[in-house]
PDB file of N, CA and C in Angstrom:
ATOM      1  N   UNK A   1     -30.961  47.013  33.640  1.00  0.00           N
ATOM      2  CA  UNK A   1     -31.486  46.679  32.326  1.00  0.00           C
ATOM      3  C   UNK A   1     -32.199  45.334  32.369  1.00  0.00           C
ATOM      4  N   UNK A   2     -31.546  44.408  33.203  1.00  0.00           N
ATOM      5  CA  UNK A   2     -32.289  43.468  33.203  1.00  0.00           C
ATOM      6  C   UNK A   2     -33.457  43.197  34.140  1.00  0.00           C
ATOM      7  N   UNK A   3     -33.775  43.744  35.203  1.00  0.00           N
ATOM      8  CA  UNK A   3     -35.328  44.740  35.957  1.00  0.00           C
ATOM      9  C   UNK A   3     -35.852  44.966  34.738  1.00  0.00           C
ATOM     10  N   UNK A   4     -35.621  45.659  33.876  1.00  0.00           N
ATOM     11  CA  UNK A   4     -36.530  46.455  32.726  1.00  0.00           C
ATOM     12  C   UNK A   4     -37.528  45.417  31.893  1.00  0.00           C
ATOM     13  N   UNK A   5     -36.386  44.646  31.274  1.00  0.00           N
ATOM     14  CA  UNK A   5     -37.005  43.346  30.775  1.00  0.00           C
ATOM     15  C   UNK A   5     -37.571  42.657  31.148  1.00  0.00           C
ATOM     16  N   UNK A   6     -37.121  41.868  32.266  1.00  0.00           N
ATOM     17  CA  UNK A   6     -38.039  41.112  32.819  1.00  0.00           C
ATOM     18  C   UNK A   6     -39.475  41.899  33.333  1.00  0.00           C
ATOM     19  N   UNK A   7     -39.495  42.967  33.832  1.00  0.00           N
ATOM     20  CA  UNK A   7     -40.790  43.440  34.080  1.00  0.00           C
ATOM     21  C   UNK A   7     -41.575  43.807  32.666  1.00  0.00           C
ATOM     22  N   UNK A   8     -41.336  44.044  31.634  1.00  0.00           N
ATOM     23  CA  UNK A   8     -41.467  44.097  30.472  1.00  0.00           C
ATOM     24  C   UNK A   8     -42.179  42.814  30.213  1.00  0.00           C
ATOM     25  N   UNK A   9     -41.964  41.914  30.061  1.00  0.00           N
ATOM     26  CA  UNK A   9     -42.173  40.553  29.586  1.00  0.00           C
ATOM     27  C   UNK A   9     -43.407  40.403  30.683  1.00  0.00           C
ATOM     28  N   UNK A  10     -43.273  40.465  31.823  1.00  0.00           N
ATOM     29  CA  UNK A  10     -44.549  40.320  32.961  1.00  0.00           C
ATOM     30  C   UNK A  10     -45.902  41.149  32.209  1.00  0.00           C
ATOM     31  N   UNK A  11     -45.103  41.832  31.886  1.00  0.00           N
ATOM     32  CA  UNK A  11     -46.639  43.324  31.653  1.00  0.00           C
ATOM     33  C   UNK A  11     -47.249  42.535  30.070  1.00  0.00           C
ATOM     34  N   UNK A  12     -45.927  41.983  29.341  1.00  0.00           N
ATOM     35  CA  UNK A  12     -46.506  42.047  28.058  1.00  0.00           C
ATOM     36  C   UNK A  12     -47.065  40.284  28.634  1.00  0.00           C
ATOM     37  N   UNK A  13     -47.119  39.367  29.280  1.00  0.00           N
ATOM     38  CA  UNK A  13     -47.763  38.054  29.545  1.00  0.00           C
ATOM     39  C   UNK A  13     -49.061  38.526  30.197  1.00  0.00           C
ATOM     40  N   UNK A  14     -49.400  39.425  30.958  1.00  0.00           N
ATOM     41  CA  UNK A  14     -50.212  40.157  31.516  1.00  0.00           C
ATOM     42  C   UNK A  14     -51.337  40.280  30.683  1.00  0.00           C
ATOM     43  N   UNK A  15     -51.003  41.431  29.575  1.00  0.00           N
ATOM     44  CA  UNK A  15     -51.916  41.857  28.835  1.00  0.00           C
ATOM     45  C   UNK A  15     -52.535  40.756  28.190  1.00  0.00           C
ATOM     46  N   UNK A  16     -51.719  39.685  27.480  1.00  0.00           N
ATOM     47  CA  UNK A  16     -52.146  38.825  26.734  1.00  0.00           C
ATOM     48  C   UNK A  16     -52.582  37.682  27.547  1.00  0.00           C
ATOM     49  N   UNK A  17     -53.119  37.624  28.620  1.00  0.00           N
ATOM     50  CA  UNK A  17     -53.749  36.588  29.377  1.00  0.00           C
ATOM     51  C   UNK A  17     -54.970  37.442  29.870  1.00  0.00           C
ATOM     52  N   UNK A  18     -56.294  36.993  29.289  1.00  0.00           N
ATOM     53  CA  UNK A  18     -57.930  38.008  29.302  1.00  0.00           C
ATOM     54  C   UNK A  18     -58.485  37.310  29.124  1.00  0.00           C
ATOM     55  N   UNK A  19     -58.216  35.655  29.564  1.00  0.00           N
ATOM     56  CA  UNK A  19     -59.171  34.684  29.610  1.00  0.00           C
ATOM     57  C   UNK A  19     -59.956  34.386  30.946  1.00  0.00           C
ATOM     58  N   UNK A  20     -59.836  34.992  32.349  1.00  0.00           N
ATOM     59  CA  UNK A  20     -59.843  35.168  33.130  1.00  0.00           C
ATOM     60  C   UNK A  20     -60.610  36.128  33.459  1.00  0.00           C
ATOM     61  N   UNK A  21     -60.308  37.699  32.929  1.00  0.00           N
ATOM     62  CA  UNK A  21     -61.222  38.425  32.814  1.00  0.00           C
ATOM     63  C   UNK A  21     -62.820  38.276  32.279  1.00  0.00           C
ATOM     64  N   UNK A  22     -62.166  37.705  30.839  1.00  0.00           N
ATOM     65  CA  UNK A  22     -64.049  37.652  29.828  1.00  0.00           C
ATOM     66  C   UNK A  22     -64.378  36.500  30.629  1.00  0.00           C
ATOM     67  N   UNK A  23     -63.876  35.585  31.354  1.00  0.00           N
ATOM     68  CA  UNK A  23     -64.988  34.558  31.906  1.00  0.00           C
ATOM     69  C   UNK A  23     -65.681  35.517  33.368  1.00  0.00           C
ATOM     70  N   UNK A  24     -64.850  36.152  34.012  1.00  0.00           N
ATOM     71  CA  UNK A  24     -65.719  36.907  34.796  1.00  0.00           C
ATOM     72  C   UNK A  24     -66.764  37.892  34.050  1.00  0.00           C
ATOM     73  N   UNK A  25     -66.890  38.427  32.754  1.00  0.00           N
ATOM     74  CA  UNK A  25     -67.861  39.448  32.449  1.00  0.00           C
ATOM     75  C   UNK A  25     -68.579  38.597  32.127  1.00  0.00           C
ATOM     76  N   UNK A  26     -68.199  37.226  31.511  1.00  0.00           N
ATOM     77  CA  UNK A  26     -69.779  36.658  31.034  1.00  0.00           C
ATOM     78  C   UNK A  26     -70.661  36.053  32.252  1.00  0.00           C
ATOM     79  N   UNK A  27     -69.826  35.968  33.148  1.00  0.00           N
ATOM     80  CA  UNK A  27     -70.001  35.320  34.362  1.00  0.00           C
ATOM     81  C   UNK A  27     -71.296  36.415  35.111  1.00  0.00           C
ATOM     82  N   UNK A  28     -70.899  37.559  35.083  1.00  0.00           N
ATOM     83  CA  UNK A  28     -71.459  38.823  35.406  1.00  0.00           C
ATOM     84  C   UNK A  28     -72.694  38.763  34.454  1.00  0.00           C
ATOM     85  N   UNK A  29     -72.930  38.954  33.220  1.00  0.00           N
ATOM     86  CA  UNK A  29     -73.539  38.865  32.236  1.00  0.00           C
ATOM     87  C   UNK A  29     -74.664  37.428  32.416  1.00  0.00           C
ATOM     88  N   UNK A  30     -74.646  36.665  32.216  1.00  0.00           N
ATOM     89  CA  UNK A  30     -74.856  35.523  32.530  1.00  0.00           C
ATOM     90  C   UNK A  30     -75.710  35.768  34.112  1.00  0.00           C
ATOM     91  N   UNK A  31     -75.438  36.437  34.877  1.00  0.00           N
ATOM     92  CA  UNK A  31     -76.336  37.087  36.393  1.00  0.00           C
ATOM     93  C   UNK A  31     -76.903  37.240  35.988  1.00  0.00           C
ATOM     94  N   UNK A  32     -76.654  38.654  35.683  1.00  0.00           N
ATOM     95  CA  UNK A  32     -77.573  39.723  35.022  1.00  0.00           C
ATOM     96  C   UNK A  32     -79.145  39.391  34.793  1.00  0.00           C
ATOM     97  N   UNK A  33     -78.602  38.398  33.623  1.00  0.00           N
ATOM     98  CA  UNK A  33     -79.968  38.125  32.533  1.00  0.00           C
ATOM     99  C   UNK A  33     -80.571  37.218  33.561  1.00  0.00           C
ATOM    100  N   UNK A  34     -79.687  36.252  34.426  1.00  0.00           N
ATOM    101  CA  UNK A  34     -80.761  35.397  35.300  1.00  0.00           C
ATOM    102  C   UNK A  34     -81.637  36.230  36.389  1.00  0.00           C
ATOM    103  N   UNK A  35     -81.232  37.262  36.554  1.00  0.00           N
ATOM    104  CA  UNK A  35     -82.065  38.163  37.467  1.00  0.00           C
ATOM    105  C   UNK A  35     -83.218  38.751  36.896  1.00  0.00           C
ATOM    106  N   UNK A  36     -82.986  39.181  36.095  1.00  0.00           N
ATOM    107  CA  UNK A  36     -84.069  39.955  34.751  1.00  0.00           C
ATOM    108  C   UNK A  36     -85.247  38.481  34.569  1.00  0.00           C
ATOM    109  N   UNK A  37     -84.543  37.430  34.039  1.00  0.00           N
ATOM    110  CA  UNK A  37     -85.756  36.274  33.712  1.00  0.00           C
ATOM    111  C   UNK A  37     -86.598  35.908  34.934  1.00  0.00           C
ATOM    112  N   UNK A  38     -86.093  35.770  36.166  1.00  0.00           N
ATOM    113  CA  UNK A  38     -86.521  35.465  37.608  1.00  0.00           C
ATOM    114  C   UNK A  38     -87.610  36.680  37.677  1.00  0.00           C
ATOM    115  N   UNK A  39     -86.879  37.957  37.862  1.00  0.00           N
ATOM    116  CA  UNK A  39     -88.365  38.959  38.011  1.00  0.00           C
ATOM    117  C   UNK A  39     -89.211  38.761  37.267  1.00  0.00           C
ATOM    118  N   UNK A  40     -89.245  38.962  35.862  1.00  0.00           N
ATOM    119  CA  UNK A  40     -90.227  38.785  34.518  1.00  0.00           C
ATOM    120  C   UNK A  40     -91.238  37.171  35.713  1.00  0.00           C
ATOM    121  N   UNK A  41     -90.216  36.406  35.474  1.00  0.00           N
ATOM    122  CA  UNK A  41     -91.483  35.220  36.095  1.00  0.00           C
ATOM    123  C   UNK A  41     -92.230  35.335  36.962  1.00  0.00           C
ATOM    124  N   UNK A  42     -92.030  36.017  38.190  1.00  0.00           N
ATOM    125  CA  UNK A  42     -92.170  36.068  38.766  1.00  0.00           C
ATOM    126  C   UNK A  42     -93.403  37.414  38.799  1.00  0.00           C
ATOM    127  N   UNK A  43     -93.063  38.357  38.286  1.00  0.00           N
ATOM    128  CA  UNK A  43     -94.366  39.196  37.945  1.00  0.00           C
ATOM    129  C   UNK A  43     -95.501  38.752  37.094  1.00  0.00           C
ATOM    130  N   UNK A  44     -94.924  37.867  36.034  1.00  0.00           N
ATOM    131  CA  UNK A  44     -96.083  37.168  35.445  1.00  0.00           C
ATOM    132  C   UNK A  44     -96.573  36.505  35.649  1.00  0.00           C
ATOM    133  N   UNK A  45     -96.093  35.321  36.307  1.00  0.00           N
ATOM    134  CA  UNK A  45     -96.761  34.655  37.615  1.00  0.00           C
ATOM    135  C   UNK A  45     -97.717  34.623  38.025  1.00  0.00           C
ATOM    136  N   UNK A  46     -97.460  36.101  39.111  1.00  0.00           N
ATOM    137  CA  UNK A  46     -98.308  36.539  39.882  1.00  0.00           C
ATOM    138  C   UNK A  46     -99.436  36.796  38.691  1.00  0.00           C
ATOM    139  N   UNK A  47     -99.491  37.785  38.226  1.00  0.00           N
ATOM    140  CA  UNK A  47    -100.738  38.314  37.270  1.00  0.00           C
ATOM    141  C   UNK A  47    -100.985  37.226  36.406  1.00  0.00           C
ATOM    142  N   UNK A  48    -100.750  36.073  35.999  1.00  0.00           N
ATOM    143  CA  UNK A  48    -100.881  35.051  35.839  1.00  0.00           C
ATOM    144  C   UNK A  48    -101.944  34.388  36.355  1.00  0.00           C
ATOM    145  N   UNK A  49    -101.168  33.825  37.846  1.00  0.00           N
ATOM    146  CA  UNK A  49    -102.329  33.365  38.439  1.00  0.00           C
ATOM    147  C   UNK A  49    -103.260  34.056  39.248  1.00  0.00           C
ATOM    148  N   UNK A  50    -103.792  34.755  38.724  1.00  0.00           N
ATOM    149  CA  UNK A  50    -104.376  36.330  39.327  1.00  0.00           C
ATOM    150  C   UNK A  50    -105.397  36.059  38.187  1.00  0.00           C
ATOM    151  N   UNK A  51    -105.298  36.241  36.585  1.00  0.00           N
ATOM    152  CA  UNK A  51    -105.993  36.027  35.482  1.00  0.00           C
ATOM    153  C   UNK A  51    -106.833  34.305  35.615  1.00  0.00           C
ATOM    154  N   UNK A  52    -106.096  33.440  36.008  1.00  0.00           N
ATOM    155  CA  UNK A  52    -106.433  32.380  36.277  1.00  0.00           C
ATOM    156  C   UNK A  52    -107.887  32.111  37.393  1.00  0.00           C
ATOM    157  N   UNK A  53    -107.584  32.500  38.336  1.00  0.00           N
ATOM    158  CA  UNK A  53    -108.601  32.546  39.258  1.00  0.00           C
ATOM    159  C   UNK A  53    -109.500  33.202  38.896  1.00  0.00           C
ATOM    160  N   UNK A  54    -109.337  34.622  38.395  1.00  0.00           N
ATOM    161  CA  UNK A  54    -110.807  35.220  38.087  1.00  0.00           C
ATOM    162  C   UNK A  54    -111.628  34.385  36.869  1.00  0.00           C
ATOM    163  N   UNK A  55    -111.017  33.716  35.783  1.00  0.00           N
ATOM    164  CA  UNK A  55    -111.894  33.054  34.869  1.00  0.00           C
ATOM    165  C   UNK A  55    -112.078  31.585  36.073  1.00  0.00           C
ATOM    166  N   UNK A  56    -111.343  30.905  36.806  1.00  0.00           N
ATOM    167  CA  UNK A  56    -112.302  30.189  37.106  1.00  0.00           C
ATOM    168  C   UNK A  56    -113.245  30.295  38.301  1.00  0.00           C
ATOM    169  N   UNK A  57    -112.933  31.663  38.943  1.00  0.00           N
ATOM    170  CA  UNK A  57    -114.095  32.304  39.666  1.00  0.00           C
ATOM    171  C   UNK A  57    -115.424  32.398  38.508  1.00  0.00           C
ATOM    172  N   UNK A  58    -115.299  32.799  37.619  1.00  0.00           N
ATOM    173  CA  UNK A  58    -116.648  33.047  36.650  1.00  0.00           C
ATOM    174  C   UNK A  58    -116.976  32.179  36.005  1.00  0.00           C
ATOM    175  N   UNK A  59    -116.717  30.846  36.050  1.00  0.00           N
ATOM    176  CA  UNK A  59    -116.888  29.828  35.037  1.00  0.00           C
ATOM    177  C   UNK A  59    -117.364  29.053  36.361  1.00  0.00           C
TER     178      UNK A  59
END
């Protein structure tokens, strides 16, 4: 009986400790979007300075 409880009490400190977890999803999250902004720049960039050169090729 007293195995029961005490593992009881582990499971229920367990559940209620998810501060650990959500810092890893935002952590994950927080990638994510830095990967997404890096490509975007990086394609616009390019066609960027792609638009750039041809006006001052013609000018």
């Amino acid at each position: 009986m007293k195995l029961l409880v005490t593992l009881q009490a582990l499971l229920n400190s367990l559940r209620s400790d998810e501060k650990g977890a959500t810092a890893v999803e935002y952590g994950l999250i927080v990638s994510l979007i830095a990967i997404v902004i890096i490509a975007a720049v990086a394609l616009v960039g390019t066609n960027l300075s792609t638009l750039f050169n041809t006006v001052a090729g013609r000018v």
